[in-house]
PDB file of N, CA and C in Angstrom:
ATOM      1  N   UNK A   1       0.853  -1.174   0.000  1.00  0.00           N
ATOM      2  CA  UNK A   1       0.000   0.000   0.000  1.00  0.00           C
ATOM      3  C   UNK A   1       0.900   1.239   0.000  1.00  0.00           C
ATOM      4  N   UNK A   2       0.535   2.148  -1.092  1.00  0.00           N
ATOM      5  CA  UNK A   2       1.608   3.424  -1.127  1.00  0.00           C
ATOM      6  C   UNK A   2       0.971   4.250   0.385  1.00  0.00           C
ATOM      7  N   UNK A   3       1.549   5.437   0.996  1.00  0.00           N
ATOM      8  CA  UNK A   3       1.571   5.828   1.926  1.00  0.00           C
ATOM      9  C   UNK A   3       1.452   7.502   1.521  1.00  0.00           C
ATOM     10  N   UNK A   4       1.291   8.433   2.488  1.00  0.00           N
ATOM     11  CA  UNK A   4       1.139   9.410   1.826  1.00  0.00           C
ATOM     12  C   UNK A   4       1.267  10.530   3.379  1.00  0.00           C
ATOM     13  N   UNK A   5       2.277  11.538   3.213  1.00  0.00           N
ATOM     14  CA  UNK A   5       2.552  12.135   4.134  1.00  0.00           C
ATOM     15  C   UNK A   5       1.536  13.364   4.748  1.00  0.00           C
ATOM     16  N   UNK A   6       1.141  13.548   5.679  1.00  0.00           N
ATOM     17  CA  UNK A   6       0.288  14.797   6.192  1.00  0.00           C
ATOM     18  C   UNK A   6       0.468  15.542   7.197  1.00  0.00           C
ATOM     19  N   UNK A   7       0.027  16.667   7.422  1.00  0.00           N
ATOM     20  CA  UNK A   7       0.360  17.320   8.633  1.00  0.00           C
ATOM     21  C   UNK A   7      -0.982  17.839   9.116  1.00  0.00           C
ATOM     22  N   UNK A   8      -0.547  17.845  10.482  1.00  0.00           N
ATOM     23  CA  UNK A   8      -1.627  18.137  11.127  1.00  0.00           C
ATOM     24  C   UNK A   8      -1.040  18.837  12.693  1.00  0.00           C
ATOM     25  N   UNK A   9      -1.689  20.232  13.229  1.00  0.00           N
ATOM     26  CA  UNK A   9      -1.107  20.819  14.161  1.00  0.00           C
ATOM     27  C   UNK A   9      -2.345  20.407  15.588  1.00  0.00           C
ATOM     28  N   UNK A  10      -1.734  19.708  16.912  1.00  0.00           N
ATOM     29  CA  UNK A  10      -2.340  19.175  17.335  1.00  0.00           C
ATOM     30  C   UNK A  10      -1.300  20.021  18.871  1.00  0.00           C
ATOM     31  N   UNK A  11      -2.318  19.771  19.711  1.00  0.00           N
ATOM     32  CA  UNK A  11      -2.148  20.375  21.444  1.00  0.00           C
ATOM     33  C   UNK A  11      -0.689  19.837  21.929  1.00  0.00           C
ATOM     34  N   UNK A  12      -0.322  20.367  22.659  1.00  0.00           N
ATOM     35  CA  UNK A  12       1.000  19.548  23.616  1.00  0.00           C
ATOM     36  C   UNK A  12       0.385  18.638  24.353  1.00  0.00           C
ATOM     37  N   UNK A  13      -0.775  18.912  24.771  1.00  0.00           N
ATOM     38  CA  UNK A  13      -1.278  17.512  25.554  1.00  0.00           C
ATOM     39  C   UNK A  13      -1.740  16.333  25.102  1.00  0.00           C
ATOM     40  N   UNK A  14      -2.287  16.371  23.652  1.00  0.00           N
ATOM     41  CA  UNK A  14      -2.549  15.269  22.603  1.00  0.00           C
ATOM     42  C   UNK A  14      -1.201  14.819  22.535  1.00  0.00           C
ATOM     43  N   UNK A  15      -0.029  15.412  21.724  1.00  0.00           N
ATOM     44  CA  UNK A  15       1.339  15.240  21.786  1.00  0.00           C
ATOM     45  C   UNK A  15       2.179  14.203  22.851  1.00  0.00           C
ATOM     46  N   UNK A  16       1.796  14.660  24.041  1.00  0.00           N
ATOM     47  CA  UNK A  16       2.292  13.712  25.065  1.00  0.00           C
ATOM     48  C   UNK A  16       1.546  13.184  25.204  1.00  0.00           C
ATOM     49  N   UNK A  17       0.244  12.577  25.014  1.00  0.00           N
ATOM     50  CA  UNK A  17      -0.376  11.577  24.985  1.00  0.00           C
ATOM     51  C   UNK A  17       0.020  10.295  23.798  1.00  0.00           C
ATOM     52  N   UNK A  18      -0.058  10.931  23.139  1.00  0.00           N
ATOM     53  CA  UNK A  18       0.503  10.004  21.797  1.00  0.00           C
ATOM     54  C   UNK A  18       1.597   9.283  22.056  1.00  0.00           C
ATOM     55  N   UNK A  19       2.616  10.603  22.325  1.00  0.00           N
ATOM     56  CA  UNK A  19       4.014   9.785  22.885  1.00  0.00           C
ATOM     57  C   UNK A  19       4.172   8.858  23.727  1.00  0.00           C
ATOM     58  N   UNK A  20       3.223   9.138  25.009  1.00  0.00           N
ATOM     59  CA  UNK A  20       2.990   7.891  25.674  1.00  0.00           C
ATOM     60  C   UNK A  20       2.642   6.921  25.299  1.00  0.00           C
ATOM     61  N   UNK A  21       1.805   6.940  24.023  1.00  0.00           N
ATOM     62  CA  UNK A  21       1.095   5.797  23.477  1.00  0.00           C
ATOM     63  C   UNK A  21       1.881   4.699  23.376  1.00  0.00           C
ATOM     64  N   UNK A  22       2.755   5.588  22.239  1.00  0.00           N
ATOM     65  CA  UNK A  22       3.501   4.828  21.161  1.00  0.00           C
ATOM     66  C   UNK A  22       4.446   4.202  22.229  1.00  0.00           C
ATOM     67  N   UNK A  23       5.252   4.771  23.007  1.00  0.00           N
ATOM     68  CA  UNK A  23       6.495   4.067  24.241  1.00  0.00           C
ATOM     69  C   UNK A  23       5.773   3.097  24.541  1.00  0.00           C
ATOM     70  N   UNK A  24       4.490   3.181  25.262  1.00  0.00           N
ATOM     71  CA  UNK A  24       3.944   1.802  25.838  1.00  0.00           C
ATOM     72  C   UNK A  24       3.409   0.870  25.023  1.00  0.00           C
ATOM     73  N   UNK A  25       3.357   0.987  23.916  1.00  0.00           N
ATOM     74  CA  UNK A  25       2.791   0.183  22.987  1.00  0.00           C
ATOM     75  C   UNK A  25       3.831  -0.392  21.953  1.00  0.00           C
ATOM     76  N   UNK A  26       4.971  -0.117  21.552  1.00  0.00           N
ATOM     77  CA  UNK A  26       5.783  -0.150  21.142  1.00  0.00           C
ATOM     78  C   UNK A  26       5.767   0.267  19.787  1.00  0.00           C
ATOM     79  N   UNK A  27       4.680   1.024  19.195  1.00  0.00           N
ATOM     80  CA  UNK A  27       4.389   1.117  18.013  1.00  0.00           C
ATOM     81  C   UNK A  27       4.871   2.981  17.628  1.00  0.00           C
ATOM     82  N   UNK A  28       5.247   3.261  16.467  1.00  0.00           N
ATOM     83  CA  UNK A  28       5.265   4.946  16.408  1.00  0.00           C
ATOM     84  C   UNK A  28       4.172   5.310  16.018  1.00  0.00           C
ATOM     85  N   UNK A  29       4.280   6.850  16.474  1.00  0.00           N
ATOM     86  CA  UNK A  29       3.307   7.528  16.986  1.00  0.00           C
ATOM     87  C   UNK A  29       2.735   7.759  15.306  1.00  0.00           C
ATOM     88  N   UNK A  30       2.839   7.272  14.334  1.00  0.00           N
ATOM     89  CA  UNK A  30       2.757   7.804  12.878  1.00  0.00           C
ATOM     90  C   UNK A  30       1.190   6.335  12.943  1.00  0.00           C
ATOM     91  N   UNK A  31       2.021   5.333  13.449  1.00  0.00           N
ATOM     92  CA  UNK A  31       0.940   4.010  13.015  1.00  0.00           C
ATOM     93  C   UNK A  31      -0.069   4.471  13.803  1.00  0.00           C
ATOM     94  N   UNK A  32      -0.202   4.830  15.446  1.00  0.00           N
ATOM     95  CA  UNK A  32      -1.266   5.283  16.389  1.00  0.00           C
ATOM     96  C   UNK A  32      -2.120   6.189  15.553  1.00  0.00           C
ATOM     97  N   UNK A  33      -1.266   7.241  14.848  1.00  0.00           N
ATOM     98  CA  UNK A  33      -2.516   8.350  14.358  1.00  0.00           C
ATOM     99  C   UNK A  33      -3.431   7.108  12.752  1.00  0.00           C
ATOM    100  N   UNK A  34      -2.233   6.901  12.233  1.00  0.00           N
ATOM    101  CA  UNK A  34      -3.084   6.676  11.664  1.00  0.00           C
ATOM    102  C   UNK A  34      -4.435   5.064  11.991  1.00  0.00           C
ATOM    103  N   UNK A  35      -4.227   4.465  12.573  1.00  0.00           N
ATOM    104  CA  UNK A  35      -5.268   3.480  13.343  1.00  0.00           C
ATOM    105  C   UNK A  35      -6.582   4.455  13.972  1.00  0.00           C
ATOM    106  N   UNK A  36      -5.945   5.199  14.975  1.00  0.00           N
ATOM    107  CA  UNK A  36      -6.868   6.180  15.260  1.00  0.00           C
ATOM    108  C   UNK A  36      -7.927   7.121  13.746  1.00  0.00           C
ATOM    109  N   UNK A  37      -7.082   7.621  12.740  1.00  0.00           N
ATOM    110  CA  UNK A  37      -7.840   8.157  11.872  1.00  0.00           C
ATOM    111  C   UNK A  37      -8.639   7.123  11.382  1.00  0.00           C
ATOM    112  N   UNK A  38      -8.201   5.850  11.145  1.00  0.00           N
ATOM    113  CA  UNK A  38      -9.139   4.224  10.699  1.00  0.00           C
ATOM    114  C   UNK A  38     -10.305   4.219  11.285  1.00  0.00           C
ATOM    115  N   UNK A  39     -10.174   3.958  12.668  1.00  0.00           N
ATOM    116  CA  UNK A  39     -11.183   4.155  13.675  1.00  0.00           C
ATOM    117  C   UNK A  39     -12.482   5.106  13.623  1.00  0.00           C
ATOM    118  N   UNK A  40     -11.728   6.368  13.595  1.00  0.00           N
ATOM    119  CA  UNK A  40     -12.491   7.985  13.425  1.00  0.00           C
ATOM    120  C   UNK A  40     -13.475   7.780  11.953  1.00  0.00           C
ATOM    121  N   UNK A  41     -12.754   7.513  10.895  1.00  0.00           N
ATOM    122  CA  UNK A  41     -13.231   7.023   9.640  1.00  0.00           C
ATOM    123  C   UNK A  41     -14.605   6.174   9.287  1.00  0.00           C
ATOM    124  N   UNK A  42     -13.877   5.064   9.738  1.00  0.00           N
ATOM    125  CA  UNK A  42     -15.303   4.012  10.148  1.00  0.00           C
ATOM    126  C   UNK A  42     -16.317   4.254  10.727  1.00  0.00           C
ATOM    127  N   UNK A  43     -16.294   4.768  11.795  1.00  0.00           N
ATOM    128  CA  UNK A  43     -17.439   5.595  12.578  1.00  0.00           C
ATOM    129  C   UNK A  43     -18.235   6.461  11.718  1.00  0.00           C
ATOM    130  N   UNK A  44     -17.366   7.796  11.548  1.00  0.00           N
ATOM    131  CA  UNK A  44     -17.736   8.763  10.719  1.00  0.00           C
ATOM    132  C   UNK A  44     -18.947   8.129   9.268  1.00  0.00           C
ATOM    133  N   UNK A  45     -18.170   6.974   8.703  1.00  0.00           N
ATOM    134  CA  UNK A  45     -18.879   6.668   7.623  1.00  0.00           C
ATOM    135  C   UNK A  45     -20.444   5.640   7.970  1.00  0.00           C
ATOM    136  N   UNK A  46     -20.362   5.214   9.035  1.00  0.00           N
ATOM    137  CA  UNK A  46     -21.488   4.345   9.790  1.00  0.00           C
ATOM    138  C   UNK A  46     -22.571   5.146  10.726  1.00  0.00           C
ATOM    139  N   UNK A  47     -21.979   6.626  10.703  1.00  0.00           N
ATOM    140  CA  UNK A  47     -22.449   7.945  11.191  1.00  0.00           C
ATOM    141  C   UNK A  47     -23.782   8.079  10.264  1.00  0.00           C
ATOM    142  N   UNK A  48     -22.900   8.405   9.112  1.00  0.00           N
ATOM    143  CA  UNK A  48     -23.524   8.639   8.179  1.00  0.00           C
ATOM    144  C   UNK A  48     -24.609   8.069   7.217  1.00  0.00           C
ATOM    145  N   UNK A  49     -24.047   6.822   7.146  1.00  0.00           N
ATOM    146  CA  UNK A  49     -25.169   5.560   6.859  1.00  0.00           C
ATOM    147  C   UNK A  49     -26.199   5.717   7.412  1.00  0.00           C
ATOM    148  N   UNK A  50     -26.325   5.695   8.449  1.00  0.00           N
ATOM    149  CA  UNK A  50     -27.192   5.637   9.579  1.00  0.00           C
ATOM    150  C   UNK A  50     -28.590   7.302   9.248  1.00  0.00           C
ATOM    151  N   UNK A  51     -27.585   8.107   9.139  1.00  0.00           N
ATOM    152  CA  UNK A  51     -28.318   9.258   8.903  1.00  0.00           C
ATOM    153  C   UNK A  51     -28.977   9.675   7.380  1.00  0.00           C
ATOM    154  N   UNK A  52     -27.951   8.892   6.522  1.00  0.00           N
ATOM    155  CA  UNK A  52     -28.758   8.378   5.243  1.00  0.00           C
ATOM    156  C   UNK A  52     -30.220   7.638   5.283  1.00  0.00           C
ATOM    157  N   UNK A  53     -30.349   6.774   5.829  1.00  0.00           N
ATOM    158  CA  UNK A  53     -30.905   5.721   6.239  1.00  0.00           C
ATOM    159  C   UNK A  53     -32.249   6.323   6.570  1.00  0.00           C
ATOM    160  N   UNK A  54     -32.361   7.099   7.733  1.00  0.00           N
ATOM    161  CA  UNK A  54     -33.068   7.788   9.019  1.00  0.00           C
ATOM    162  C   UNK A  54     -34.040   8.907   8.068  1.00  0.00           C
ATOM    163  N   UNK A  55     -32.990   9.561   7.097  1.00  0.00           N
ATOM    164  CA  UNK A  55     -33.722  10.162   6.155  1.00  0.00           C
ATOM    165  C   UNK A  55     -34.576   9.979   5.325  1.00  0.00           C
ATOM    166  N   UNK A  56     -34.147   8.688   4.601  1.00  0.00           N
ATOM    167  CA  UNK A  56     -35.036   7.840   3.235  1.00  0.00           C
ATOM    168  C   UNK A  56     -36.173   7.153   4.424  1.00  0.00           C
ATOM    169  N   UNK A  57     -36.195   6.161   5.407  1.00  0.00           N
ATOM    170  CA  UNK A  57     -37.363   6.201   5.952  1.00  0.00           C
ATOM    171  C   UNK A  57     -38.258   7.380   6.569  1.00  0.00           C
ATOM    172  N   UNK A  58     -37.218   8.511   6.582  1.00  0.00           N
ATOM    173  CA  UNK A  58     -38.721  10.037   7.088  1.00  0.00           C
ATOM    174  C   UNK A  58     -39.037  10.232   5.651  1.00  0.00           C
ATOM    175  N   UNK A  59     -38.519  10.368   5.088  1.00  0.00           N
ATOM    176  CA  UNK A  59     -39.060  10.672   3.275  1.00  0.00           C
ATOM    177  C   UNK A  59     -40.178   9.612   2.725  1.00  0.00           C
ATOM    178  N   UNK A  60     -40.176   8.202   3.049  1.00  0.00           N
ATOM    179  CA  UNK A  60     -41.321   7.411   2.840  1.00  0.00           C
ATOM    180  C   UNK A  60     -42.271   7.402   3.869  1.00  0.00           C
ATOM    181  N   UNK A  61     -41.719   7.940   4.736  1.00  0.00           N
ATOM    182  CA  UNK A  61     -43.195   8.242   6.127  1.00  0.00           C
ATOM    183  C   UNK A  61     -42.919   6.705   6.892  1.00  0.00           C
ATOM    184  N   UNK A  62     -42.283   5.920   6.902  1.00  0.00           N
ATOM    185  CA  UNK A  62     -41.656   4.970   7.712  1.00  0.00           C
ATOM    186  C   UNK A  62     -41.741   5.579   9.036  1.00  0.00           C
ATOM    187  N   UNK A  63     -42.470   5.464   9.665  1.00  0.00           N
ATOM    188  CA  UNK A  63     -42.367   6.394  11.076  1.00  0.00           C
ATOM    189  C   UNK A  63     -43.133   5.328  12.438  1.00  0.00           C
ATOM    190  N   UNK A  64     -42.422   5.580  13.362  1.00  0.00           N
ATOM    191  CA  UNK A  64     -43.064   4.930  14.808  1.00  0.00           C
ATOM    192  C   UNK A  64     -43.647   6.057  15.483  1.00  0.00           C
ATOM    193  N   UNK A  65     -44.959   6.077  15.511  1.00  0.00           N
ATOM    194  CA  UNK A  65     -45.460   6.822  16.760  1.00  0.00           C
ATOM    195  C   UNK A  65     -44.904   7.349  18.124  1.00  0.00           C
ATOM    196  N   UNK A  66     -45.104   7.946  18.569  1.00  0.00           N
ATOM    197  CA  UNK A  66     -43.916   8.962  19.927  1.00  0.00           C
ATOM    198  C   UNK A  66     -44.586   7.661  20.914  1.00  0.00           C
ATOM    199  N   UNK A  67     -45.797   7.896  20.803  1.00  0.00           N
ATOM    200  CA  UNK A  67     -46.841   6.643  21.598  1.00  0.00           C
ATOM    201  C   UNK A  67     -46.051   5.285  21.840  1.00  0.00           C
ATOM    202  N   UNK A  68     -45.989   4.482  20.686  1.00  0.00           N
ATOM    203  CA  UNK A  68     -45.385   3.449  20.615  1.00  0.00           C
ATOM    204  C   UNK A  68     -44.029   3.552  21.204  1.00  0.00           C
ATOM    205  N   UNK A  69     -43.201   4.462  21.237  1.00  0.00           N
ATOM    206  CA  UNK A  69     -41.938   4.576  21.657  1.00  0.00           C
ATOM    207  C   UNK A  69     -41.954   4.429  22.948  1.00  0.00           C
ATOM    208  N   UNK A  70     -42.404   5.081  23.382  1.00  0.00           N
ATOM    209  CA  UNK A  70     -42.748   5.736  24.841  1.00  0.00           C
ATOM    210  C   UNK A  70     -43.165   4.191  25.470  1.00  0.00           C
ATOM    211  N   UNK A  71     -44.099   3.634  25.031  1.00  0.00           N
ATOM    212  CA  UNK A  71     -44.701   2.482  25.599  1.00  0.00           C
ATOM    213  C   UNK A  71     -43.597   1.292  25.442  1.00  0.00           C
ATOM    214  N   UNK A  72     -42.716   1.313  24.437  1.00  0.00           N
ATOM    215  CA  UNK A  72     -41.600   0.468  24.137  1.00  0.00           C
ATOM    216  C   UNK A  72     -40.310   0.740  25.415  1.00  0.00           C
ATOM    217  N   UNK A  73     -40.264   2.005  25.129  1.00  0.00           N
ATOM    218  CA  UNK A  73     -39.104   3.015  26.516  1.00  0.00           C
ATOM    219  C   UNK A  73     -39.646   2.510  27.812  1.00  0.00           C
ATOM    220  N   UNK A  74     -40.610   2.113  28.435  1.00  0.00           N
ATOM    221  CA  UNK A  74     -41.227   1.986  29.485  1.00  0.00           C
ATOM    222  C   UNK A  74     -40.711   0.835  29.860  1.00  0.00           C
ATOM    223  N   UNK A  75     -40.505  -0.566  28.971  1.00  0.00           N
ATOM    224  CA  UNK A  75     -40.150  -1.858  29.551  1.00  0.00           C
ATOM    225  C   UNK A  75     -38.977  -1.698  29.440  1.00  0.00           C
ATOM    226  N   UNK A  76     -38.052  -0.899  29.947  1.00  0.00           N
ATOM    227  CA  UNK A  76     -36.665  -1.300  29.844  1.00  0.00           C
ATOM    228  C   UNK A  76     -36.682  -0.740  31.100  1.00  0.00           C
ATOM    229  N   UNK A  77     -35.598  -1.914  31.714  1.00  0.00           N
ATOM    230  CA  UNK A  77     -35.481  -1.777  33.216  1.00  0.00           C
ATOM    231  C   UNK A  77     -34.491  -0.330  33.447  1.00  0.00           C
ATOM    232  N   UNK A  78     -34.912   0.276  34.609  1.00  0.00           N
ATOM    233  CA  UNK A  78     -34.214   1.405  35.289  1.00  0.00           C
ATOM    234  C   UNK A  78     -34.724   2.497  34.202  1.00  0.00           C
ATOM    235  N   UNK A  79     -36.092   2.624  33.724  1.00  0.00           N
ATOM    236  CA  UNK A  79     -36.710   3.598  32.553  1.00  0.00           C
ATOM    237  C   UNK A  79     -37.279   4.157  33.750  1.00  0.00           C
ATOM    238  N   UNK A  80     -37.284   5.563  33.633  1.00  0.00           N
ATOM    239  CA  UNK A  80     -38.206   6.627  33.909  1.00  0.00           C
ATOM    240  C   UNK A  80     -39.107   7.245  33.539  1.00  0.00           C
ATOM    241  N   UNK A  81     -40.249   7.276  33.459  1.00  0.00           N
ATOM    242  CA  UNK A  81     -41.073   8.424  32.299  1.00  0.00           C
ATOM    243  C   UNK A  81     -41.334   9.541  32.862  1.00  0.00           C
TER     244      UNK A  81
END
């Protein structure tokens, strides 16, 4: 896989966090960011799915009643209404 250099200006306290990372982990701090951006990525794109998704069923009227929710919210233990 080709590789591709970036910069990015980040806190002194992110900084020494990282650094810690990488010492205790034995890995450099280049592989941490980028696993971490992997991570951030995946999310981000399953974020989005999700909100894709959420949309095309409000656009077909796919909808649960507040009612039904509410009455669904109720059987879950330690629920409040």
């Amino acid at each position: 896989m080709s590789k591709r250099a970036i910069s990015a200006k980040i806190s002194m306290e992110i900084y020494e966090q990282l650094a810690l990372a990488a010492e205790r982990s034995d890995r450099s701090m280049s592989w941490i960011v980028e696993q971490a951006l992997e991570n951030y990525l995946a999310l981000d794109e399953a974020t989005h799915g999700a909100v894709v998704t959420g949309l095309a069923e409000l656009a077909a009227h796919n909808l649960v009643p507040h009612a039904e929710i509410r009455a669904w919210a109720t059987g879950i233990p330690g629920d409040t209404p």
